[in-house]
PDB file of N, CA and C in Angstrom:
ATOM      1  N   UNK A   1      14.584  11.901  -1.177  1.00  0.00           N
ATOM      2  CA  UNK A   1      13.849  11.012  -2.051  1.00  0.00           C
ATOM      3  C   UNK A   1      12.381  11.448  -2.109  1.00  0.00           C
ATOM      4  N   UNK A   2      12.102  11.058  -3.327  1.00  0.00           N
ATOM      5  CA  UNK A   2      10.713  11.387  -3.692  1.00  0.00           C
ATOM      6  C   UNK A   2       9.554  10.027  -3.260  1.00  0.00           C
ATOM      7  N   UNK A   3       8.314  10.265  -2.483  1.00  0.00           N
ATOM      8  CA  UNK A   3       7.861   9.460  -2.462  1.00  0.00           C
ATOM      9  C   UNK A   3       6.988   8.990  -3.283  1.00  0.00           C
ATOM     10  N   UNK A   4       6.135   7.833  -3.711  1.00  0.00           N
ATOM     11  CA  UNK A   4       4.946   8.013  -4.959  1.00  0.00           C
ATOM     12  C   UNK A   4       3.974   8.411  -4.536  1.00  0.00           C
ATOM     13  N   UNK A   5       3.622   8.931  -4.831  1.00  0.00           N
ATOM     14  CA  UNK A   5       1.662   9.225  -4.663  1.00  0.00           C
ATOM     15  C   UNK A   5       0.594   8.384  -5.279  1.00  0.00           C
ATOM     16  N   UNK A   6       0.601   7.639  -4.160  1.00  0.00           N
ATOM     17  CA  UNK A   6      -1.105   7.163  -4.882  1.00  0.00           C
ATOM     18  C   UNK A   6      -2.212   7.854  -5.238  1.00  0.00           C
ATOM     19  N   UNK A   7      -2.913   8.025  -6.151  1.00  0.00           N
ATOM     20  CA  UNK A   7      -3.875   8.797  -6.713  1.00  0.00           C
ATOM     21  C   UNK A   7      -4.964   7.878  -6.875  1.00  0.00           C
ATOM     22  N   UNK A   8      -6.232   7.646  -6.190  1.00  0.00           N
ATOM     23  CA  UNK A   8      -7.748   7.131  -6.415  1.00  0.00           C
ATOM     24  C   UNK A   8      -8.723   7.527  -7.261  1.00  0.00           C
ATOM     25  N   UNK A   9      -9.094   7.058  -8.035  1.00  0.00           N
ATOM     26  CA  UNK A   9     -10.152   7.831  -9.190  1.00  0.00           C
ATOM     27  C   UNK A   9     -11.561   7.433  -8.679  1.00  0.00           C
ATOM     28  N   UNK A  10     -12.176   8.554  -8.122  1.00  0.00           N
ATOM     29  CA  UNK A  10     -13.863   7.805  -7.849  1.00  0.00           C
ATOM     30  C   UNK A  10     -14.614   8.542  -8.824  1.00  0.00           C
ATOM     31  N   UNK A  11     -15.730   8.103  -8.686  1.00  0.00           N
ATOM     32  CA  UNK A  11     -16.726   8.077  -9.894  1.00  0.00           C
ATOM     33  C   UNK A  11     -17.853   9.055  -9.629  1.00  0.00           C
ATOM     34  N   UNK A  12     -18.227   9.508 -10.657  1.00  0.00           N
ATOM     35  CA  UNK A  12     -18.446  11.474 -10.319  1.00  0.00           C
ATOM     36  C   UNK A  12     -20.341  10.676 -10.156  1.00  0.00           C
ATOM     37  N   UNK A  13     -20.629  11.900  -9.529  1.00  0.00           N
ATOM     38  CA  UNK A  13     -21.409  12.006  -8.712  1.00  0.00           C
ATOM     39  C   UNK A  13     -22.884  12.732  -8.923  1.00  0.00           C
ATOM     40  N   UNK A  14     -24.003  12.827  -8.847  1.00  0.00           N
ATOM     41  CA  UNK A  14     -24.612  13.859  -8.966  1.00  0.00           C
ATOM     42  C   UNK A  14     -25.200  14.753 -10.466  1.00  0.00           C
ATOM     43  N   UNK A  15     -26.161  15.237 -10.273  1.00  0.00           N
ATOM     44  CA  UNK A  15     -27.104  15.662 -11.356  1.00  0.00           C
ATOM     45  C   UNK A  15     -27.313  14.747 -12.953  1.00  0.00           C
ATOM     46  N   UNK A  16     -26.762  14.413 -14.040  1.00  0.00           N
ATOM     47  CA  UNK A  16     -27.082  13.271 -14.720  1.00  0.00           C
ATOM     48  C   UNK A  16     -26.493  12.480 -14.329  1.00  0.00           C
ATOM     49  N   UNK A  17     -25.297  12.291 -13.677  1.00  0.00           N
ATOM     50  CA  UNK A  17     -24.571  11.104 -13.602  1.00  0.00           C
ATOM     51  C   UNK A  17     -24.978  10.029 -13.099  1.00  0.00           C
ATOM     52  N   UNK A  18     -26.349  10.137 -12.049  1.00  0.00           N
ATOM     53  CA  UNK A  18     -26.915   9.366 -11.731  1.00  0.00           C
ATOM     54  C   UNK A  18     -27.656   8.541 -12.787  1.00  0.00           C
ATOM     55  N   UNK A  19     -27.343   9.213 -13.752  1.00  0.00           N
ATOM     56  CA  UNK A  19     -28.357   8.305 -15.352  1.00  0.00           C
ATOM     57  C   UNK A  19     -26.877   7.526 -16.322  1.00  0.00           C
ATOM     58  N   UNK A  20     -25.890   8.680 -16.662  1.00  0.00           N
ATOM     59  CA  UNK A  20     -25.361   8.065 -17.481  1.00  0.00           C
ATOM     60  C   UNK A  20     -24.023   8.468 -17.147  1.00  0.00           C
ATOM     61  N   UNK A  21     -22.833   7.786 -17.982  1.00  0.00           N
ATOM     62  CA  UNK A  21     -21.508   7.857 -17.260  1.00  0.00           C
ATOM     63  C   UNK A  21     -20.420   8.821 -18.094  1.00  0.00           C
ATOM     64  N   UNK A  22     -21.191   9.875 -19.231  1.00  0.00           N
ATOM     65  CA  UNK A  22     -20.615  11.128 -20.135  1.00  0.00           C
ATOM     66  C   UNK A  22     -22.193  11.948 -20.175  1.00  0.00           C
ATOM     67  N   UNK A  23     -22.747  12.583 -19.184  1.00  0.00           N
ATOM     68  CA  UNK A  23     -23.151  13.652 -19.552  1.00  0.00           C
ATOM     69  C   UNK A  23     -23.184  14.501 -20.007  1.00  0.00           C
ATOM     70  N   UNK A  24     -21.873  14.933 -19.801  1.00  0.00           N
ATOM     71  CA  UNK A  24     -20.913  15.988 -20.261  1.00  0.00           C
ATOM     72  C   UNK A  24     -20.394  15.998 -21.671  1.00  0.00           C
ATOM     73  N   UNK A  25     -20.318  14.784 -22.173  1.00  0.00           N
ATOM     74  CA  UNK A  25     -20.459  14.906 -23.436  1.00  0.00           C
ATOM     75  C   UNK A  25     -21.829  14.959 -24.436  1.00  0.00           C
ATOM     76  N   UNK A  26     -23.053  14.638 -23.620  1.00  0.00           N
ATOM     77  CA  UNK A  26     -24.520  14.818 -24.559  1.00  0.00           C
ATOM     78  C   UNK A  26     -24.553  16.688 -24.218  1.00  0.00           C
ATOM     79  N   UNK A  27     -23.966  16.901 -23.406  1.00  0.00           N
ATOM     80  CA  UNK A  27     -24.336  18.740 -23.115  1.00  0.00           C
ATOM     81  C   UNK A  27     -23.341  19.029 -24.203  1.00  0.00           C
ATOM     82  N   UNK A  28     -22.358  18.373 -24.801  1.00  0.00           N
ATOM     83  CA  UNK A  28     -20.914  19.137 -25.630  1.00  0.00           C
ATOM     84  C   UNK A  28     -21.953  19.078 -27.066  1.00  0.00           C
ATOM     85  N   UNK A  29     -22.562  17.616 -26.936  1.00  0.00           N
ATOM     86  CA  UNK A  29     -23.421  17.438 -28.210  1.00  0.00           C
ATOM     87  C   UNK A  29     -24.532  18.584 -28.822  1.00  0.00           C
ATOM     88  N   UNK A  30     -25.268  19.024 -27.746  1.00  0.00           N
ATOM     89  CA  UNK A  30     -25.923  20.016 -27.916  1.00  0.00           C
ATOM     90  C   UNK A  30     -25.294  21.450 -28.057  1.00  0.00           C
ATOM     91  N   UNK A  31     -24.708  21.193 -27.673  1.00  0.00           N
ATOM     92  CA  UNK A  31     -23.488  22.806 -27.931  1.00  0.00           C
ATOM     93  C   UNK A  31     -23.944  22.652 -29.427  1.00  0.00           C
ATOM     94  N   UNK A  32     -22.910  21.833 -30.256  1.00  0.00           N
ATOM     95  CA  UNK A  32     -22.370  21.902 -31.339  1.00  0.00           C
ATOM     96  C   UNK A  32     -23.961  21.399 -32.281  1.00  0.00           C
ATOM     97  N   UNK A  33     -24.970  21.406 -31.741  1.00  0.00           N
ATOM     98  CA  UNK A  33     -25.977  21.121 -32.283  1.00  0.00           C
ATOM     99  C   UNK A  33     -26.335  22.611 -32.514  1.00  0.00           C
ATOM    100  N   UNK A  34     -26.491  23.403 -31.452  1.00  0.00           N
ATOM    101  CA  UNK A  34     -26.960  25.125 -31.391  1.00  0.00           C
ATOM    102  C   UNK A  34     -25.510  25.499 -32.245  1.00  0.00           C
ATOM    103  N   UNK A  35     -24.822  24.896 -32.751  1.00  0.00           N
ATOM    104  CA  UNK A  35     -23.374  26.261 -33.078  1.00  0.00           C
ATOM    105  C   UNK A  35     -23.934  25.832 -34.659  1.00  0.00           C
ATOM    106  N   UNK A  36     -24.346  24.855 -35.011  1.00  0.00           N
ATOM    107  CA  UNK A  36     -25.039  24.335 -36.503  1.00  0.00           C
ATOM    108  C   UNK A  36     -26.273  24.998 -36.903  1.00  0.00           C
ATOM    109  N   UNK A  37     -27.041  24.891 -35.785  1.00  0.00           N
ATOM    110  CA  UNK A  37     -28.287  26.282 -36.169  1.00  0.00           C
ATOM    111  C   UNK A  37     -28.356  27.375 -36.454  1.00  0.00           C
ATOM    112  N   UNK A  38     -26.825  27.995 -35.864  1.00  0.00           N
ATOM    113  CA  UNK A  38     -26.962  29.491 -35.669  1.00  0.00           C
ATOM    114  C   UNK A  38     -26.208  29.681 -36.953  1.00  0.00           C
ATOM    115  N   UNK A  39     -25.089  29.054 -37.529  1.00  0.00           N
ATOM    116  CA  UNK A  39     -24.484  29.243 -38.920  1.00  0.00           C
ATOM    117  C   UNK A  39     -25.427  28.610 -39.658  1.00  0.00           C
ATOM    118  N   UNK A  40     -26.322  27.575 -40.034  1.00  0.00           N
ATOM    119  CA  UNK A  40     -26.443  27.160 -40.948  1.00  0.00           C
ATOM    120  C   UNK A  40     -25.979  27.177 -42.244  1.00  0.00           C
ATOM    121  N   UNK A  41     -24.463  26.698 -42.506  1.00  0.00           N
ATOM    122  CA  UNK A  41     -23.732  26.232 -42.847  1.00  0.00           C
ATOM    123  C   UNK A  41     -23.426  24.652 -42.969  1.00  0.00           C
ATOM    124  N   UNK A  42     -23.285  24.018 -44.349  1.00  0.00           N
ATOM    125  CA  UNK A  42     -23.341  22.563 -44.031  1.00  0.00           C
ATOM    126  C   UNK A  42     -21.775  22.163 -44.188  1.00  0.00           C
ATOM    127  N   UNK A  43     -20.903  23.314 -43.752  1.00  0.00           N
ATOM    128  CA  UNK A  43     -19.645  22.945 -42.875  1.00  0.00           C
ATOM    129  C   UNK A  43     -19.763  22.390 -41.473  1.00  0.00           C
ATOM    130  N   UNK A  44     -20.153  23.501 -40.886  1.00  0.00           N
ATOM    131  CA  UNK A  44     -20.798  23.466 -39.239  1.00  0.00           C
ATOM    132  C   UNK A  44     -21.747  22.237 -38.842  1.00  0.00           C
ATOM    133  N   UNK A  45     -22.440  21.634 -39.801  1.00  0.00           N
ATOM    134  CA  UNK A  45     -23.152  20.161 -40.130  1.00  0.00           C
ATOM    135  C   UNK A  45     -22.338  19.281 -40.298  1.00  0.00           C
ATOM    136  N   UNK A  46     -21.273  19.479 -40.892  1.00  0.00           N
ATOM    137  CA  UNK A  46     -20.252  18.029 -40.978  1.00  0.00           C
ATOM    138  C   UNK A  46     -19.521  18.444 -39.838  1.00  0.00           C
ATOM    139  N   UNK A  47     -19.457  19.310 -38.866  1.00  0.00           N
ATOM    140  CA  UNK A  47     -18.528  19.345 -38.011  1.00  0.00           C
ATOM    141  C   UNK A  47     -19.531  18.760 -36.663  1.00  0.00           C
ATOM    142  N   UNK A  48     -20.024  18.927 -36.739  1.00  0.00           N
ATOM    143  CA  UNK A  48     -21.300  18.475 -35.959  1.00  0.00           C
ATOM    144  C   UNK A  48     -21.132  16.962 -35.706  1.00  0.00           C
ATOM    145  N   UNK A  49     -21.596  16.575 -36.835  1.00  0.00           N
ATOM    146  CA  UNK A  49     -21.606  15.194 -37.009  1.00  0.00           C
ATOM    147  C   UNK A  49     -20.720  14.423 -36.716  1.00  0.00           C
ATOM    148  N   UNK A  50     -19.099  14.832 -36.942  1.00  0.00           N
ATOM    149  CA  UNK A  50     -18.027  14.682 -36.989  1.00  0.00           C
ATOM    150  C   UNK A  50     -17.948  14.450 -34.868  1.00  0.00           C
ATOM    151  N   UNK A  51     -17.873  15.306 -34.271  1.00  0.00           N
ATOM    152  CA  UNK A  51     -17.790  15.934 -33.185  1.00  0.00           C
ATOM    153  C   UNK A  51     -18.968  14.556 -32.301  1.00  0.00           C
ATOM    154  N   UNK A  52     -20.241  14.497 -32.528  1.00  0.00           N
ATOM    155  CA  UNK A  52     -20.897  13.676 -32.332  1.00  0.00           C
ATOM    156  C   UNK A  52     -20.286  12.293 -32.491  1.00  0.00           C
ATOM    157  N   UNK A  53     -19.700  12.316 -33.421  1.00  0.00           N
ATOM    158  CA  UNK A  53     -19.263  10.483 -33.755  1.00  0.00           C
ATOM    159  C   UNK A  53     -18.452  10.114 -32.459  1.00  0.00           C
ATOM    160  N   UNK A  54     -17.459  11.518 -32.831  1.00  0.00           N
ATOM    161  CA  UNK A  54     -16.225  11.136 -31.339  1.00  0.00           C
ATOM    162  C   UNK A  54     -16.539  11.324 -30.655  1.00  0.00           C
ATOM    163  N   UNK A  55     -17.815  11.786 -29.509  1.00  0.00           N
ATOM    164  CA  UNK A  55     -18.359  11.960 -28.325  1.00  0.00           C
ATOM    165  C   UNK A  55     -18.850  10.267 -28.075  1.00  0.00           C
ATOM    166  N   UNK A  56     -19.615   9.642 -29.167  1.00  0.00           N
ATOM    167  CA  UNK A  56     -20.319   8.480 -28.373  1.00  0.00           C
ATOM    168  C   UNK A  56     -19.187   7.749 -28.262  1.00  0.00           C
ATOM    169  N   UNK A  57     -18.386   7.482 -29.426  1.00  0.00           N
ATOM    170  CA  UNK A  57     -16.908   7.129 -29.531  1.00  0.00           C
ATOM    171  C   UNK A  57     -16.076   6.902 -27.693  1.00  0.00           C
ATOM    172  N   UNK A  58     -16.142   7.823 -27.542  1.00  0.00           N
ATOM    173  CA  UNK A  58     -15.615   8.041 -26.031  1.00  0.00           C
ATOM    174  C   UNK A  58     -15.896   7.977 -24.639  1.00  0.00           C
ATOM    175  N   UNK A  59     -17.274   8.062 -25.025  1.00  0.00           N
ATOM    176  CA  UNK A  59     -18.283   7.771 -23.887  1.00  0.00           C
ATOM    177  C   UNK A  59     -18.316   5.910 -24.040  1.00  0.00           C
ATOM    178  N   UNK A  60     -18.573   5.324 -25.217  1.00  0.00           N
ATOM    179  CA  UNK A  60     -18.666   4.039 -25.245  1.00  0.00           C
ATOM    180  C   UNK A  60     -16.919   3.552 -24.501  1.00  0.00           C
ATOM    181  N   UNK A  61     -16.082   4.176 -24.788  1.00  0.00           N
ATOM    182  CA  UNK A  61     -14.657   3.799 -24.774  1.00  0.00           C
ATOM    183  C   UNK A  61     -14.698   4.538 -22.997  1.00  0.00           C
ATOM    184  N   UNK A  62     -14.806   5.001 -22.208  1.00  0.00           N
ATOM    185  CA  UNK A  62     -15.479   5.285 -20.726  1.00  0.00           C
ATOM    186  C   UNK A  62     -15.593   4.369 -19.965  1.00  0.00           C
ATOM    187  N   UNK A  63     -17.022   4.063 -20.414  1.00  0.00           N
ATOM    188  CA  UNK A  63     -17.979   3.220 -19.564  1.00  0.00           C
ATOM    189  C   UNK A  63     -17.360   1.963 -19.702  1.00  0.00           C
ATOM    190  N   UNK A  64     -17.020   1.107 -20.995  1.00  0.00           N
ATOM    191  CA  UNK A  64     -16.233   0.380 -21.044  1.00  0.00           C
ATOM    192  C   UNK A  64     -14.752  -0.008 -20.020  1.00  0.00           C
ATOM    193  N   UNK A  65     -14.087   1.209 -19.921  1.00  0.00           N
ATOM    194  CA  UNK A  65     -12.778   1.272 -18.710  1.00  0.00           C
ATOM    195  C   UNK A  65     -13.266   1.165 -17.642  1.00  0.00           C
ATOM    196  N   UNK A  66     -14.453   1.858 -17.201  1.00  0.00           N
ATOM    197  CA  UNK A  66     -15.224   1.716 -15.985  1.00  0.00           C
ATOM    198  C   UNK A  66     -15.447   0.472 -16.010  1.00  0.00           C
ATOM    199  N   UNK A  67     -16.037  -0.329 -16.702  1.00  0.00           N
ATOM    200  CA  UNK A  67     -16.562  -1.847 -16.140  1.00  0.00           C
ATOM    201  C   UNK A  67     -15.016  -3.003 -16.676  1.00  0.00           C
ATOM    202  N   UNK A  68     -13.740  -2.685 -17.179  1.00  0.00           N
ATOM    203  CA  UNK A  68     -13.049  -3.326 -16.921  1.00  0.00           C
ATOM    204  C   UNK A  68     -11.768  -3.349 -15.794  1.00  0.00           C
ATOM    205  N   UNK A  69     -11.778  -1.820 -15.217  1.00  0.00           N
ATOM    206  CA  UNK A  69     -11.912  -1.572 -13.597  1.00  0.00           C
ATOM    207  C   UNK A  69     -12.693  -1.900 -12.627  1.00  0.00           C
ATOM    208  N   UNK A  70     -13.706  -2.271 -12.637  1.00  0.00           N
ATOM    209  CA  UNK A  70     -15.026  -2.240 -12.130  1.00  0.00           C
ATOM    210  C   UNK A  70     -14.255  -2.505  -9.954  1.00  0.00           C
ATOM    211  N   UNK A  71     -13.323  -3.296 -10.102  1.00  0.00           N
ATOM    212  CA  UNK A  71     -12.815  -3.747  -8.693  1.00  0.00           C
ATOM    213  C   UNK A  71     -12.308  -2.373  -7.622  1.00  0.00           C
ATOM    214  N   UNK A  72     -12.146  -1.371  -8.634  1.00  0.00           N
ATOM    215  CA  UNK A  72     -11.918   0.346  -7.982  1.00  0.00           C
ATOM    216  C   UNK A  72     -12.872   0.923  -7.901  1.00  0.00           C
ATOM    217  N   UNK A  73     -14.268   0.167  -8.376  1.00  0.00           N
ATOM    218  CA  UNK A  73     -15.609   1.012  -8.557  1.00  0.00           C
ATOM    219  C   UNK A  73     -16.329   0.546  -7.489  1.00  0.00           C
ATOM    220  N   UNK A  74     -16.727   0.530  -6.205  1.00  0.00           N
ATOM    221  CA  UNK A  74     -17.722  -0.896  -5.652  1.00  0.00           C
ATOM    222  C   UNK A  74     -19.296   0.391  -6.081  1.00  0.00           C
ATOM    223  N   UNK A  75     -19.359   1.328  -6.103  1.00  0.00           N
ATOM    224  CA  UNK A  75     -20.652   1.579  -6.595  1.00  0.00           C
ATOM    225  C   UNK A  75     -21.602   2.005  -8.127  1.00  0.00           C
ATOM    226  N   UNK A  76     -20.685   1.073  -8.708  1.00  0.00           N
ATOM    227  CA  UNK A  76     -20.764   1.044 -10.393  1.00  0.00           C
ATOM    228  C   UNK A  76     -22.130   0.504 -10.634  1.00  0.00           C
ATOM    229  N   UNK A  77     -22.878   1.202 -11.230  1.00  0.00           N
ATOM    230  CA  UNK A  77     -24.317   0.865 -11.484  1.00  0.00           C
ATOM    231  C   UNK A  77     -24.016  -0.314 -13.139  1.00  0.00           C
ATOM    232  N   UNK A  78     -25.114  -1.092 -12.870  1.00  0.00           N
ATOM    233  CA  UNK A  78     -24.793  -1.825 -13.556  1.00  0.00           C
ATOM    234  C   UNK A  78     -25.693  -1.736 -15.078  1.00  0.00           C
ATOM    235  N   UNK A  79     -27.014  -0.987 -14.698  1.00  0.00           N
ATOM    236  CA  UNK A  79     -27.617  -0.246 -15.692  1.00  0.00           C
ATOM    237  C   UNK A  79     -27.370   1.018 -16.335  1.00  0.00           C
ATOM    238  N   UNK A  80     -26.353   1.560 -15.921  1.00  0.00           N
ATOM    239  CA  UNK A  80     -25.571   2.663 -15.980  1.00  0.00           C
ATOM    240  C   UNK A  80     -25.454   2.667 -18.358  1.00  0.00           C
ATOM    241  N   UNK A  81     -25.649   3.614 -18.576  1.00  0.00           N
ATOM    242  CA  UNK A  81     -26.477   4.426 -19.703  1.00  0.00           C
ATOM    243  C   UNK A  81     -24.732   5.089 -19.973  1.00  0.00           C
ATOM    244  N   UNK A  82     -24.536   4.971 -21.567  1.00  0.00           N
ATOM    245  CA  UNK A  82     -22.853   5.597 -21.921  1.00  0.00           C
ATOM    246  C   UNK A  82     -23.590   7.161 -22.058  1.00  0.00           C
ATOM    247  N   UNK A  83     -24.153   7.840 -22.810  1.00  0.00           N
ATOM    248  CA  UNK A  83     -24.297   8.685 -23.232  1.00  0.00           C
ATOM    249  C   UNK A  83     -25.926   9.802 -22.953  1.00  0.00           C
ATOM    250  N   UNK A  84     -26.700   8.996 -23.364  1.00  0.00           N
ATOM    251  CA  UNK A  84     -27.961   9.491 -23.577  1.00  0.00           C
ATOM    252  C   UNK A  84     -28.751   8.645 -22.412  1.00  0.00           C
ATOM    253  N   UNK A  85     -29.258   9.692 -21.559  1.00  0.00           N
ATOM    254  CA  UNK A  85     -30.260   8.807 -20.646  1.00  0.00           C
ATOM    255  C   UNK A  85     -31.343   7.977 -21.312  1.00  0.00           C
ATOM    256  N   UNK A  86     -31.367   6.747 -20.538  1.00  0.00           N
ATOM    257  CA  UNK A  86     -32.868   5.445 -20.700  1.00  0.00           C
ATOM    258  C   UNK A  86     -32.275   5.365 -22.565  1.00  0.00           C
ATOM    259  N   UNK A  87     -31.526   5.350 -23.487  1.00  0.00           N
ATOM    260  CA  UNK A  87     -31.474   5.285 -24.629  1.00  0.00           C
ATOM    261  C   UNK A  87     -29.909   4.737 -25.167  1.00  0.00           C
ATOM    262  N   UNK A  88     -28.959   5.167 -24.410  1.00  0.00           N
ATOM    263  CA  UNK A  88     -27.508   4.382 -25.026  1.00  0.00           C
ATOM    264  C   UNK A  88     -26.411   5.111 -23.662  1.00  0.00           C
TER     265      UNK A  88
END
């Protein structure tokens, strides 16, 4: 027999995260901000934009799961920032 595995999700740690709870998606943002400069193309501008929508999109949809878990979190900041430090 197979046994289950419990699996714990803790909450990442270190360099922005101490600001906001998708860093990783404002660094994806800037990617696709430099991939719009370098084509200047106003394809690469709607893809941009596009790409941006679903980043805050997800980061808001995140932080949100985080605070309706919050009882698996005990060190969940409560000023805790979705996307963009001190701004959203």
């Amino acid at each position: 027999m197979h046994d289950k595995k419990e699996f714990k999700y803790i909450l990442p740690i270190g360099g922005m995260f101490s600001l906001v709870a998708c860093p990783h998606y404002f660094c994806e943002i800037i990617q696709w901000v430099g991939f719009s400069l370098c084509f200047q193309h106003h394809s690469s501008l709607v893809f941009s934009v596009s790409m941006f929508s679903y980043l805050v999109g997800r980061s808001h949809a995140t932080l949100k799961w985080y605070y309706k878990n919050e009882k698996h979190f005990p060190d969940l900041q409560e000023d805790w920032k979705r996307l963009i430090p001190g701004v959203y």
